[in-house]
Structure formats: structure tokens, C-alpha cells
C-alpha atoms as a PDB file:
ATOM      1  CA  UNK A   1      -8.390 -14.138 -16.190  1.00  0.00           C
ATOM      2  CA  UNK A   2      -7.815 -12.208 -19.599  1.00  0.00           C
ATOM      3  CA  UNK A   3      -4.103 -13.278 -19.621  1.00  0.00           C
ATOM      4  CA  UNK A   4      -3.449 -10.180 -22.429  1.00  0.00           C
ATOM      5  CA  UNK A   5      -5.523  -7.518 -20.593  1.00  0.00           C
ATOM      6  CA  UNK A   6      -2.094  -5.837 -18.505  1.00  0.00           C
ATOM      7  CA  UNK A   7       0.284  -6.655 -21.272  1.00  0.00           C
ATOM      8  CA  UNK A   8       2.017  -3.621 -22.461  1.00  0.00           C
ATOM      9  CA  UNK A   9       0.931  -1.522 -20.491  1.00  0.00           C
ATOM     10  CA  UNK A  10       2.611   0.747 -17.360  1.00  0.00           C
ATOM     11  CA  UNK A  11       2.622   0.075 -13.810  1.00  0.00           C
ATOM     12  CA  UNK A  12       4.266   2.040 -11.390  1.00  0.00           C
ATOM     13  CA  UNK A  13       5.043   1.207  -7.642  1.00  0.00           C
ATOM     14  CA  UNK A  14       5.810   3.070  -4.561  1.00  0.00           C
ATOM     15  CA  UNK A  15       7.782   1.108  -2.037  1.00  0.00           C
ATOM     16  CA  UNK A  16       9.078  -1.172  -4.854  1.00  0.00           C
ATOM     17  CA  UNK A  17      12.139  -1.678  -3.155  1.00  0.00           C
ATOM     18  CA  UNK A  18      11.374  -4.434  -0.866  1.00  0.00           C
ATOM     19  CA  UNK A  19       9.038  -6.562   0.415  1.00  0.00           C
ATOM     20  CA  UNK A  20       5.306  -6.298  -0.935  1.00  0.00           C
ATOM     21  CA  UNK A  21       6.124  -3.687  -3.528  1.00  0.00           C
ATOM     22  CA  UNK A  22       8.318  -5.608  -4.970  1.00  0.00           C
ATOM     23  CA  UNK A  23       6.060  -8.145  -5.101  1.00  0.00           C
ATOM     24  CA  UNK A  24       3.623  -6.200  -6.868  1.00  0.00           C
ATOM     25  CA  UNK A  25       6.038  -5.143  -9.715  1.00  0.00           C
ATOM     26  CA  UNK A  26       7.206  -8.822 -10.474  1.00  0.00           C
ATOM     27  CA  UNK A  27       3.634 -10.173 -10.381  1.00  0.00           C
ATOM     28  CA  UNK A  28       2.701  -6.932 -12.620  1.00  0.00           C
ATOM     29  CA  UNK A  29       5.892  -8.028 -15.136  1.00  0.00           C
ATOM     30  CA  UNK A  30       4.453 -11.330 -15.245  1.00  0.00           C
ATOM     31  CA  UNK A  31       1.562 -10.038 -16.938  1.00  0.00           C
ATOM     32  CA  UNK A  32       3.894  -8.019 -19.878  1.00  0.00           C
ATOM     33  CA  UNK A  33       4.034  -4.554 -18.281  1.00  0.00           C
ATOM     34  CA  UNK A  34       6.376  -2.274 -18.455  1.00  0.00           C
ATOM     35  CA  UNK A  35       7.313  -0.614 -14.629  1.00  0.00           C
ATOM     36  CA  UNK A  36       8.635   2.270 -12.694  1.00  0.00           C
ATOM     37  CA  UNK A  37       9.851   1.145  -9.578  1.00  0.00           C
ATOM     38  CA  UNK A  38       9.979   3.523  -6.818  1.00  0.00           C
ATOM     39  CA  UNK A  39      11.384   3.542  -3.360  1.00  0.00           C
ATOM     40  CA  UNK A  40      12.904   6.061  -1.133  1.00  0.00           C
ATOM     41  CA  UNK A  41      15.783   3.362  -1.074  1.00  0.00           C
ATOM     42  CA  UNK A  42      17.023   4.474  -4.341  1.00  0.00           C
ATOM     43  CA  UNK A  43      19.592   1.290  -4.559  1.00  0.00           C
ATOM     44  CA  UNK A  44      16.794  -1.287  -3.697  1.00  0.00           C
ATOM     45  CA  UNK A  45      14.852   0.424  -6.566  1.00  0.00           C
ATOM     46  CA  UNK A  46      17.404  -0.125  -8.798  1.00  0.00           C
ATOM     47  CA  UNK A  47      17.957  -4.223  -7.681  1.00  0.00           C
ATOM     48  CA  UNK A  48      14.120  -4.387  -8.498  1.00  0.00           C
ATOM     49  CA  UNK A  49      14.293  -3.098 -11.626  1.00  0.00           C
ATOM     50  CA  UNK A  50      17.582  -4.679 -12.418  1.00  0.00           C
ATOM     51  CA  UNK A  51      15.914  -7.966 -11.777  1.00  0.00           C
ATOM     52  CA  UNK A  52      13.005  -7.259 -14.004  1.00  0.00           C
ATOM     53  CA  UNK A  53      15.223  -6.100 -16.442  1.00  0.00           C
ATOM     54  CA  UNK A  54      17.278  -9.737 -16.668  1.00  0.00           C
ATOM     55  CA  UNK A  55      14.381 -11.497 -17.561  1.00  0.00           C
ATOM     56  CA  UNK A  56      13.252  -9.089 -20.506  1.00  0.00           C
ATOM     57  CA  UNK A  57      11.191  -6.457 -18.870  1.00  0.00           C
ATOM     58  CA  UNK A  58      11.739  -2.841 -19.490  1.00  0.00           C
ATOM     59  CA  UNK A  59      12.075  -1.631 -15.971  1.00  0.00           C
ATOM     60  CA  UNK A  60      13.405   1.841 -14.396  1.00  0.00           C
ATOM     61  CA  UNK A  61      14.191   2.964 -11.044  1.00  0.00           C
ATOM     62  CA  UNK A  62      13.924   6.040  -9.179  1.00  0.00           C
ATOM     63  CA  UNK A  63      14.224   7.730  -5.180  1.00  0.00           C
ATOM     64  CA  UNK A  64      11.375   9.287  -4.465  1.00  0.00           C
ATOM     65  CA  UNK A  65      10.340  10.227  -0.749  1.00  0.00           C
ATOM     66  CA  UNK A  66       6.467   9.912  -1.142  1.00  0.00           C
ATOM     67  CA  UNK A  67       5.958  12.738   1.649  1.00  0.00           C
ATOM     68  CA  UNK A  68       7.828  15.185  -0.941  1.00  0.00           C
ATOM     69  CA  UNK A  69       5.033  16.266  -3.458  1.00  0.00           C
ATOM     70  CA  UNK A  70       8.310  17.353  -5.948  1.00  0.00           C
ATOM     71  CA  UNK A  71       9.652  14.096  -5.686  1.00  0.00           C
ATOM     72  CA  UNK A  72       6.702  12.434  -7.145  1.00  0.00           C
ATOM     73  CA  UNK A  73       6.212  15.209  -9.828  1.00  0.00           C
ATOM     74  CA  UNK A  74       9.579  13.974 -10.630  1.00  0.00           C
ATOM     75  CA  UNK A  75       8.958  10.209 -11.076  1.00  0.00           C
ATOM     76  CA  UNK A  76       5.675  11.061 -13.065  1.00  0.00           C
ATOM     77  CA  UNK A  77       7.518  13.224 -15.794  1.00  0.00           C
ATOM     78  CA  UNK A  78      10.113  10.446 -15.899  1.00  0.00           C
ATOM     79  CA  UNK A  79       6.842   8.102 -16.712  1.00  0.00           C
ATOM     80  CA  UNK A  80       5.463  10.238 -18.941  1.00  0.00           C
ATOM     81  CA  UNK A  81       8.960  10.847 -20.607  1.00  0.00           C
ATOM     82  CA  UNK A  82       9.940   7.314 -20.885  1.00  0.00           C
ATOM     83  CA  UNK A  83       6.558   5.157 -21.198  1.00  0.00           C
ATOM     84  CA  UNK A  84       4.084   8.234 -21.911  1.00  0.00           C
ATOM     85  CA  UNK A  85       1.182   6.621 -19.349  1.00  0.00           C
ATOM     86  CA  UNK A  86       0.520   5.115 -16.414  1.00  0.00           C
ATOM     87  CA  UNK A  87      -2.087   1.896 -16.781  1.00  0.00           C
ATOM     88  CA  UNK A  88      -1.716   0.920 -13.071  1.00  0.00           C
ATOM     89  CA  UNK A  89      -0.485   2.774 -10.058  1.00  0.00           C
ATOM     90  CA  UNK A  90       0.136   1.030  -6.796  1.00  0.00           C
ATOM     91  CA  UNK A  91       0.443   3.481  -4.027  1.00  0.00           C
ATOM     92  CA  UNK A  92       1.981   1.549  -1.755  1.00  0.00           C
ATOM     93  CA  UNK A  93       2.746   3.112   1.326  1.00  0.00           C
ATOM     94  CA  UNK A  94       3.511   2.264   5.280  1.00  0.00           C
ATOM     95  CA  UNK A  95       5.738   3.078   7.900  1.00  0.00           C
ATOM     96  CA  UNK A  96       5.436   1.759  11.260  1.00  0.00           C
ATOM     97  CA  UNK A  97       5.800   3.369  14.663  1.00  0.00           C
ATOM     98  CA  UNK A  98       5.070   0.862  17.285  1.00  0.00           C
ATOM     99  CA  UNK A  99       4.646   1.954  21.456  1.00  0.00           C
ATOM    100  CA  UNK A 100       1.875   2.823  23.263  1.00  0.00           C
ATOM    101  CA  UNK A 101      -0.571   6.147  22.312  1.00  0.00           C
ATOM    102  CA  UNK A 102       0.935   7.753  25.461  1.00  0.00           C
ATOM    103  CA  UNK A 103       4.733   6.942  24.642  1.00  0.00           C
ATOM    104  CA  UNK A 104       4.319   8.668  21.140  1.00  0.00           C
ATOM    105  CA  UNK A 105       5.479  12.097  20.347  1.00  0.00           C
ATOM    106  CA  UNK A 106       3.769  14.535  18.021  1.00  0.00           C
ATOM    107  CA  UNK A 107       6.480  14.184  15.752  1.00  0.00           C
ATOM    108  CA  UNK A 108       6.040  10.528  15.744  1.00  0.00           C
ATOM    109  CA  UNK A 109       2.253  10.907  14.227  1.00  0.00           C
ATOM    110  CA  UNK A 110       3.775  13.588  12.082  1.00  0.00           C
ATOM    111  CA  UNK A 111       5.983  11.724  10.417  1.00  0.00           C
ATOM    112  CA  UNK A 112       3.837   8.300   9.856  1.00  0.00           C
ATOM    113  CA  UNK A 113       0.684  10.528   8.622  1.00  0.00           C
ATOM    114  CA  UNK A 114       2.812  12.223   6.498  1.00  0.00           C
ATOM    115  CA  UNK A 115       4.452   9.114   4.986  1.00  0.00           C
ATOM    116  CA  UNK A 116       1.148   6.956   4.967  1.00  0.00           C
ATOM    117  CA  UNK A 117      -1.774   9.675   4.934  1.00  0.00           C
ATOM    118  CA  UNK A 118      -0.047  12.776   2.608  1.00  0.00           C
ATOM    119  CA  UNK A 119       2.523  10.063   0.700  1.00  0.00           C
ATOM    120  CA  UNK A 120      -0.591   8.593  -1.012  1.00  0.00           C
ATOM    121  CA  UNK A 121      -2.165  11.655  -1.721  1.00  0.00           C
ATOM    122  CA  UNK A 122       1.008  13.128  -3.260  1.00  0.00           C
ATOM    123  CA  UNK A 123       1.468   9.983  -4.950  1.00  0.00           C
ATOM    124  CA  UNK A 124      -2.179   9.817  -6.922  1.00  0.00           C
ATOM    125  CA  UNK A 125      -2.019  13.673  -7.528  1.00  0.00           C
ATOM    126  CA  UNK A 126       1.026  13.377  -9.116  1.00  0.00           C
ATOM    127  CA  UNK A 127       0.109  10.284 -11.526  1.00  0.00           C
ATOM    128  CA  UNK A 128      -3.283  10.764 -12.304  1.00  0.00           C
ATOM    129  CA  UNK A 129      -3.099  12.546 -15.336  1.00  0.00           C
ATOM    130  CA  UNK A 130      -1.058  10.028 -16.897  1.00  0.00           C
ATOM    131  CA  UNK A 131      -3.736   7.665 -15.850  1.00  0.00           C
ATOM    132  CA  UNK A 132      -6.722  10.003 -17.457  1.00  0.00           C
ATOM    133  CA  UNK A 133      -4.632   9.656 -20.795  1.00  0.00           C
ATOM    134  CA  UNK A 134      -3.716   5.990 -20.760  1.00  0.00           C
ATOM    135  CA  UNK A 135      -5.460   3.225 -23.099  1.00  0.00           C
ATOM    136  CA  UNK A 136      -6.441   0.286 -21.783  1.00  0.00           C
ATOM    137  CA  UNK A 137      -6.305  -0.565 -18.494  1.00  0.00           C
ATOM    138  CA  UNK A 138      -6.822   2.179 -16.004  1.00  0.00           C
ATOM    139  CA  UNK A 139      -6.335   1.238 -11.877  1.00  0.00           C
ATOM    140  CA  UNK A 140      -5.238   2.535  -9.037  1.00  0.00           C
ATOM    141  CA  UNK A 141      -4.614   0.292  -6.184  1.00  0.00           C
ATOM    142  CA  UNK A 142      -4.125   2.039  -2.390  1.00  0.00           C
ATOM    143  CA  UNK A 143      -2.270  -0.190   0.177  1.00  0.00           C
ATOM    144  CA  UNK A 144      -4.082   0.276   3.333  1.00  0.00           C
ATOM    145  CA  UNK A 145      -3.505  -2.558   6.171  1.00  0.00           C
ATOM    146  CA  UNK A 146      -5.726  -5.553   8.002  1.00  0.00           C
ATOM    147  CA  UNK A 147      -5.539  -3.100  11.015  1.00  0.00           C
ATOM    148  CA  UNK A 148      -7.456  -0.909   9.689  1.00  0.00           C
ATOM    149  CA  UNK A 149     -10.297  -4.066   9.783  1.00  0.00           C
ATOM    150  CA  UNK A 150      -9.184  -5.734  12.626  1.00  0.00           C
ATOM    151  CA  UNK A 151      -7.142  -2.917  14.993  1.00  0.00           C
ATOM    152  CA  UNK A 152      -4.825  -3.688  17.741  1.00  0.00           C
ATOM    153  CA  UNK A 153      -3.065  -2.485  20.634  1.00  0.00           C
ATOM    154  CA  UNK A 154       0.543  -0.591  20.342  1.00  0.00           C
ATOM    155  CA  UNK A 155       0.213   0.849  16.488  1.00  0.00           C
ATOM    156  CA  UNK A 156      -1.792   3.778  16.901  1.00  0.00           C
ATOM    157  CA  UNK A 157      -0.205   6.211  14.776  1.00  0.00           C
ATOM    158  CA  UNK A 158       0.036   3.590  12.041  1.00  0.00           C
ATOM    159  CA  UNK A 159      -3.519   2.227  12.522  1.00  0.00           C
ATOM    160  CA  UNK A 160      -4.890   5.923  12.662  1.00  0.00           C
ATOM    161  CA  UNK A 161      -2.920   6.438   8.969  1.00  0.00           C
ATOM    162  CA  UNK A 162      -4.674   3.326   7.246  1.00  0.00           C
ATOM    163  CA  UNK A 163      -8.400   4.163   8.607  1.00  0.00           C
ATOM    164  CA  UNK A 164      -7.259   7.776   6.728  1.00  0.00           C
ATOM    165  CA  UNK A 165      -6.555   6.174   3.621  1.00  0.00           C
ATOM    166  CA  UNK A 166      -8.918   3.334   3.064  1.00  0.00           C
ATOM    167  CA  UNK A 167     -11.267   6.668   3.684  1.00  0.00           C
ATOM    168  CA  UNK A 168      -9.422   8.323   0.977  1.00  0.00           C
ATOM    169  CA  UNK A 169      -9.720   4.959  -1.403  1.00  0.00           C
ATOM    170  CA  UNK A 170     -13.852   4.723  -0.692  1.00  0.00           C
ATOM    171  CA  UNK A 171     -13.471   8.364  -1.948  1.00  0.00           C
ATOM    172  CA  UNK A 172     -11.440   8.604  -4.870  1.00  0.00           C
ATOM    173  CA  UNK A 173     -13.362   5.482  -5.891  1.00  0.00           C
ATOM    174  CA  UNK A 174     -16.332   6.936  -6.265  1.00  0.00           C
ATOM    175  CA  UNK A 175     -15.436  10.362  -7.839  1.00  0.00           C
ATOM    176  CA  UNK A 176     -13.030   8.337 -10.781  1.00  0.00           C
ATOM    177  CA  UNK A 177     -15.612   5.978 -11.309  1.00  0.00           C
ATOM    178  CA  UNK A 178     -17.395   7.910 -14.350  1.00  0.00           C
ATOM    179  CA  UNK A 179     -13.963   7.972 -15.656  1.00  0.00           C
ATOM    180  CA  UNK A 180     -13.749   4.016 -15.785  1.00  0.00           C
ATOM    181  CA  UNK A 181     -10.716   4.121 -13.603  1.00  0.00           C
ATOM    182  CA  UNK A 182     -10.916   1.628 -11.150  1.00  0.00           C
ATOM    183  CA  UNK A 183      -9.622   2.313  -7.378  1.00  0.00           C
ATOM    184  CA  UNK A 184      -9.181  -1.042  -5.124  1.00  0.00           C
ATOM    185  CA  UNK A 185      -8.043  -0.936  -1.058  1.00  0.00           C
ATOM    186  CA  UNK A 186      -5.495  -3.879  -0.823  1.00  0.00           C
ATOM    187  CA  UNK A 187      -5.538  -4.858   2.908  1.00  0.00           C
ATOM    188  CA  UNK A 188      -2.168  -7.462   3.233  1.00  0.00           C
ATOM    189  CA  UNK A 189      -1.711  -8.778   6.525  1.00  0.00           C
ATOM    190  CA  UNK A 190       1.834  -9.702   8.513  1.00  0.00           C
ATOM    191  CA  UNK A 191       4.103 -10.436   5.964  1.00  0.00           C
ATOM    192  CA  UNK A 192       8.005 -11.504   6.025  1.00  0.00           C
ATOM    193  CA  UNK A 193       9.186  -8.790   4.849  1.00  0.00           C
ATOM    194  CA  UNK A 194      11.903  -5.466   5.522  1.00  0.00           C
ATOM    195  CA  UNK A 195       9.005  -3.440   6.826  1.00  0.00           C
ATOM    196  CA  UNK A 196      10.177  -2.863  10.234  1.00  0.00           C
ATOM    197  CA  UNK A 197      13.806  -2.485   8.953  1.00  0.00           C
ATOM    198  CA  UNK A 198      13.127  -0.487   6.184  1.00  0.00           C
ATOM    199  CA  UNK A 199      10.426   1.591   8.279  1.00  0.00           C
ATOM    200  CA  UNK A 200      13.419   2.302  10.681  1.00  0.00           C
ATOM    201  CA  UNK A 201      15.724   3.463   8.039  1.00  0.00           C
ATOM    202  CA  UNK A 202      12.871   6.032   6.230  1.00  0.00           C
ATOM    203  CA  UNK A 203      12.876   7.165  10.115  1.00  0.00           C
ATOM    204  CA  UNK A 204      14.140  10.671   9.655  1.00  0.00           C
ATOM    205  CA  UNK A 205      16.952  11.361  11.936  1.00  0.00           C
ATOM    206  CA  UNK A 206      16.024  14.029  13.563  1.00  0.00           C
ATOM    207  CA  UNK A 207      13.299  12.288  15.587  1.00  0.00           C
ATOM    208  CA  UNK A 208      15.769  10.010  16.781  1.00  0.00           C
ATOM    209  CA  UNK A 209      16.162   6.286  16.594  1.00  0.00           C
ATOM    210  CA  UNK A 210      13.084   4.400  16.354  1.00  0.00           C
ATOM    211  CA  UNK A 211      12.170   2.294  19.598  1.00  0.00           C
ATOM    212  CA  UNK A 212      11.364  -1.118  18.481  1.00  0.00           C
ATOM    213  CA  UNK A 213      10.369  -3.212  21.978  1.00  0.00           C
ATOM    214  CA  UNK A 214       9.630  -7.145  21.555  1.00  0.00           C
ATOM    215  CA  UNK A 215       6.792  -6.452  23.892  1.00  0.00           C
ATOM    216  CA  UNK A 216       5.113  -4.328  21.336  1.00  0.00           C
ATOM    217  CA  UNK A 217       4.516  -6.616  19.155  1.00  0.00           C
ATOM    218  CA  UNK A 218       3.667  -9.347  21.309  1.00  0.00           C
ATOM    219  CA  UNK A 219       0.905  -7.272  22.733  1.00  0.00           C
ATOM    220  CA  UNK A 220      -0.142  -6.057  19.652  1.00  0.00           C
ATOM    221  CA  UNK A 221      -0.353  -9.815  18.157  1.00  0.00           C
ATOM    222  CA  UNK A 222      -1.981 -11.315  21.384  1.00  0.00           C
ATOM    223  CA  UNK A 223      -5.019  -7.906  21.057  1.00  0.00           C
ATOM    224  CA  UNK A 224      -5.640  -9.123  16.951  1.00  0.00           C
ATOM    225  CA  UNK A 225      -5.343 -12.703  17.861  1.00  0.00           C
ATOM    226  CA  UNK A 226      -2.251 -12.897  15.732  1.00  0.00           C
ATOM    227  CA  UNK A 227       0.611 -15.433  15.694  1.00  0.00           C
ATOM    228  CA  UNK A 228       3.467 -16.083  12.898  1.00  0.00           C
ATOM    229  CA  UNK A 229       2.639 -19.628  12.271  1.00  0.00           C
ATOM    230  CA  UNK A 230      -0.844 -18.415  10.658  1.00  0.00           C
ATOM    231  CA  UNK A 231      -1.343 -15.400  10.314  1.00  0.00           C
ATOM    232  CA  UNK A 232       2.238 -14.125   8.058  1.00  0.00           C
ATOM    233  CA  UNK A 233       2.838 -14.803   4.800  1.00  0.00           C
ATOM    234  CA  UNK A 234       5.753 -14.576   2.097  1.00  0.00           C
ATOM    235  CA  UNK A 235       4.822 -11.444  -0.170  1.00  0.00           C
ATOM    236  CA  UNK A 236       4.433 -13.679  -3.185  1.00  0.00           C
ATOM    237  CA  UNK A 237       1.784 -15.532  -1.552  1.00  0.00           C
ATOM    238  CA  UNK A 238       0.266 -11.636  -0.822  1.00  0.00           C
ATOM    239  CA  UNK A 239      -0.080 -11.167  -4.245  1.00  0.00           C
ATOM    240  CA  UNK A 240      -1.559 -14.047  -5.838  1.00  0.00           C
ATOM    241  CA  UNK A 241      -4.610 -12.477  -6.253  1.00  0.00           C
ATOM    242  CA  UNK A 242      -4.087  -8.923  -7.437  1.00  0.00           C
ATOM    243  CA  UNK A 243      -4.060  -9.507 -11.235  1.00  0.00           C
ATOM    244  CA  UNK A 244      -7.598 -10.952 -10.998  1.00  0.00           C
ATOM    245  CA  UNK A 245      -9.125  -8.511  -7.996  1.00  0.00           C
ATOM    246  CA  UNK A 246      -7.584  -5.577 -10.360  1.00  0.00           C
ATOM    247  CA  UNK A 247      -9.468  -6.926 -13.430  1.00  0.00           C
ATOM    248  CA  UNK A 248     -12.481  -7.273 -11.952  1.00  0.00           C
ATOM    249  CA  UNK A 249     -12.149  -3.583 -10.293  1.00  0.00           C
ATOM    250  CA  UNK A 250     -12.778  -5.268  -6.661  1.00  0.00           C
ATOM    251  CA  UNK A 251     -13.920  -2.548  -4.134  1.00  0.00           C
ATOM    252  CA  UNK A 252     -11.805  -4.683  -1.566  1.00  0.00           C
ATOM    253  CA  UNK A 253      -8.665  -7.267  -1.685  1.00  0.00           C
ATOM    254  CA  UNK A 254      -7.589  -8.959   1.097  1.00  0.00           C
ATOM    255  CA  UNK A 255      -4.291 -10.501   0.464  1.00  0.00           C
ATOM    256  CA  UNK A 256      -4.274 -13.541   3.195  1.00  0.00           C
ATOM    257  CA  UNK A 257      -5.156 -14.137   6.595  1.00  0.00           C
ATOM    258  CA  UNK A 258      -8.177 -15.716   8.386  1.00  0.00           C
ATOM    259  CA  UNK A 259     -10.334 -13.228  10.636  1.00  0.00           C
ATOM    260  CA  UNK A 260     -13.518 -13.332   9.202  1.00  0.00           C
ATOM    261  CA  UNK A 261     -15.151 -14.072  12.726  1.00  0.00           C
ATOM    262  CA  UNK A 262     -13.398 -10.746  13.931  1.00  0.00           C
ATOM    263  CA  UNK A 263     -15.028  -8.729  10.949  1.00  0.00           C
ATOM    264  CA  UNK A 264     -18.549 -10.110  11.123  1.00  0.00           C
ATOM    265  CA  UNK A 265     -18.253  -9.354  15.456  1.00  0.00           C
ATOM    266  CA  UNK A 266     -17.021  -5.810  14.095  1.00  0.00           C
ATOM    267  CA  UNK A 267     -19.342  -5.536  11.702  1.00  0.00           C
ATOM    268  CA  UNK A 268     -22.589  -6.869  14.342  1.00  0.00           C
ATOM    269  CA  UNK A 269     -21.463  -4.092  16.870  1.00  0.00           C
ATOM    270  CA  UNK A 270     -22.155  -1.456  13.930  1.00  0.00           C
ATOM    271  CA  UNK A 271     -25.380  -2.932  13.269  1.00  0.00           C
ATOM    272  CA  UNK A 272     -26.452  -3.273  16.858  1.00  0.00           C
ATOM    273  CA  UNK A 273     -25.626   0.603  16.974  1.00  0.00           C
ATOM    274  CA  UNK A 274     -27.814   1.631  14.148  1.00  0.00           C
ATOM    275  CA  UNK A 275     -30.491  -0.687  15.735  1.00  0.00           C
ATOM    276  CA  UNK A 276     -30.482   1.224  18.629  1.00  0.00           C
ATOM    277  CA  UNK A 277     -30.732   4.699  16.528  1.00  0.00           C
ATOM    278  CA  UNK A 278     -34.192   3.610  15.377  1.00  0.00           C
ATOM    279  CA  UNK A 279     -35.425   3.766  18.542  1.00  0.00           C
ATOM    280  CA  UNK A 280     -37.005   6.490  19.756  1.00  0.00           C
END
């Protein structure tokens, strides 16, 4: 790996508050850029830069709620103010809304495709200018979700939102690619992280407090063959790979996990169906 090709440049990260976007932002100061860390937890924003900052890395914070398009307007003219370019942006995006398709409301799937679906979109609209004018390295990396390989039982909402965006990713991969910016789908598995705490507290409060039932999950590990001793990682170990897969503009990254026996049975029941289409 070109251990000079991220240095100096920008990254900026949604959900850098916690968990796998911070993560991202340390592994991204590692390589001798410069980052915006955003969260909608303004105050965990600031720790991540804060830390960054102790060790010598220029690092600012700011709230942004990524299902307000003004929000991320916002953080982009701060970028463009205070760095002038963006050399990698890491939409990274995901709250979760567990139960049963039956037990959610409308304004469950509302708010998680807003967040997930629309808080990705609003996040690439807003920084992609500053990417067209950047020098150097140019990449935009979309965090979509294993189930959106391998689904389960009891996430539908949150399922439904990653299928949307790795869609979106294939897309916007294609139509930037004359532009040599590079678009990679990161799929991370179960990681120990806040998500389900900090998912709860993004919850807005007028659709009530999120139901979080042990039995959920349980079901929805047994269905994707899941458990914690194998399958969940620390988000360091998530993002081991991402300075390499980024440099080498990898369609796909998955950050850990084994269920490569699950995607090639996914991928055979595809194939069987477009068998069965050539015959008349």
C-alpha cells in the first residue's frame, strides 16, 4: 500500500461519533489526513476530533442530522471554508428499528429510510463538489450492511434501507467513474459498538421510545446463522482493510465475518432463476 497516497488530504465522516465512524476517521488520521467529523451527537463529534487532535491531527467537529439536507450544506461549507476539499467522504449511515414487518409503523420506515436511504443522498449531494475539485485522491465510500447480502428476520425497515443504498452505490459508481472518483459499498457486519444505543437516542421523540426486545435479536441472529463469539467484531478490526480496498477503488469491502457459503447459496438461487428464463 502507497503509505503517502491519503496523506494530506481531507476525509470527512458521518456518524463519526461512535463506533465504526470513528473508526474510520482514526484509521483515515493514520494515513496523514486531515478530518471533519460528523455526528448528530454533536459532543461525541467533538471527543473524536479532540482525540485526533492530541496526537497532531487537524480535526473539527460538527452536528449534523444527515436526514436535514441544510445540515449537510452546512458541514460542506465548513469543509470547504476550513480545508477547501474533500479527498474522501465516508457516508456512513444506519439506524436500526428492530420488530417484526407487522409490528412496524409507517413512521417507523419513515424515519429509518430517511436516516439510511435520504441521509446518504443528502450527504453525497452536499460534498460532491468539493470532491470534483480535490487533487489527489478522490473516494467516496457508502456504508451499507451484511444484511443487505445475507438478510434476516426482525430488521425489515433497516434491511429494506441498505438494499436502497448499495443500489444507490452500484449507481453513483458508475456515473462518477469517468470522473476518476472512486465509489466503494463497505458491508461491516455485527460489531461492538453504540449502534443500538445511539440508534435509540437519534430516535426522534415523537415516534415514541424505541422497542428493543431480546427476542429480536435472537431471532434475527438464529435466521443469518449469527452468534457473538464469531460473527462480531471490535470496529478497529472492521477497518483494517479500508485504506487498501479504497486505494485500489474495490467495487465491494467486506469488513469481517464468514458467510461465504450463504452468498454462493444466494447467489446459485439467482442463477437457477435465469436458467429457468432461457427456457422456453
Amino acid at each position: 500500500m502507497d503509505q503517502n497516497y491519503f496523506r494530506g488530504g481531507v476525509a470527512v465522516v458521518t456518524g463519526a461519533g461512535s463506533g465504526f465512524g470513528t473508526a474510520l476517521a482514526q484509521r483515515f488520521a493514520s494515513a496523514g489526513m486531515n478530518i471533519l467529523a460528523l455526528d448528530i451527537d454533536g459532543a461525541r463529534a467533538e471527543q473524536t476530533a479532540k482525540a485526533l487532535g492530541s496526537a497532531g491531527i487537524k480535526a473539527l467537529s460538527m452536528q449534523v442530522d444527515v436526514a436535514d439536507r441544510v445540515s449537510l450544506e452546512a458541514a460542506a461549507k465548513m469543509a470547504d471554508e476550513r480545508f477547501g476539499a474533500c479527498n474522501v467522504l465516508c457516508a456512513n449511515v444506519g439506524v436500526q428499528q428492530f420488530g417484526a414487518i407487522d409490528r412496524l409503523t409507517e413512521q417507523d420506515w419513515r424515519w429509518v429510510l430517511d436516516v439510511n436511504v435520504m441521509g446518504v443522498i443528502h450527504t453525497v449531494n452536499a460534498f460532491l463538489p468539493l470532491l470534483r475539485k480535490a487533487k489527489g485522491a478522490r473516494h467516496i465510500a457508502i456504508t451499507s450492511s451484511s444484511a443487505a447480502l445475507t438478510p434476516g428476520v426482525r430488521m425489515g425497515a433497516y434491511t429494506t434501507s441498505k438494499y436502497a443504498i448499495t443500489g444507490y452505490g452500484e449507481t453513483l459508481r458508475m456515473e462518477l467513474a469517468e470522473e476518476h472518483i472512486g465509489v466503494s459499498i463497505i458491508f461491516p457486519s455485527g460489531m461492538m459498538t453504540r449502534h443500538l444505543e445511539s440508534s435509540a437516542a437519534a430516535r426522534p421523540a415523537e415516534l415514541g421510545k424505541a422497542e428493543l426486545r431480546r427476542e429480536d435479536i435472537d431471532v434475527m441472529m438464529a435466521s443469518r446463522k449469527m452468534n457473538s463469539a464469531s460473527h462480531v467484531a471490535t470496529a478497529e478490526h472492521a477497518t483494517r482493510h479500508i485504506l487498501a480496498d479504497l486505494i485500489t477503488n474495490e467495487r465491494y469491502i467486506i469488513t469481517h465475518d464468514a458467510f461465504r457459503a450463504q452468498l454462493l447459496e444466494n447467489h446459485a438461487e439467482i442463477m437457477r432463476a435465469h436458467d429457468r428464463a432461457q427456457i422456453d
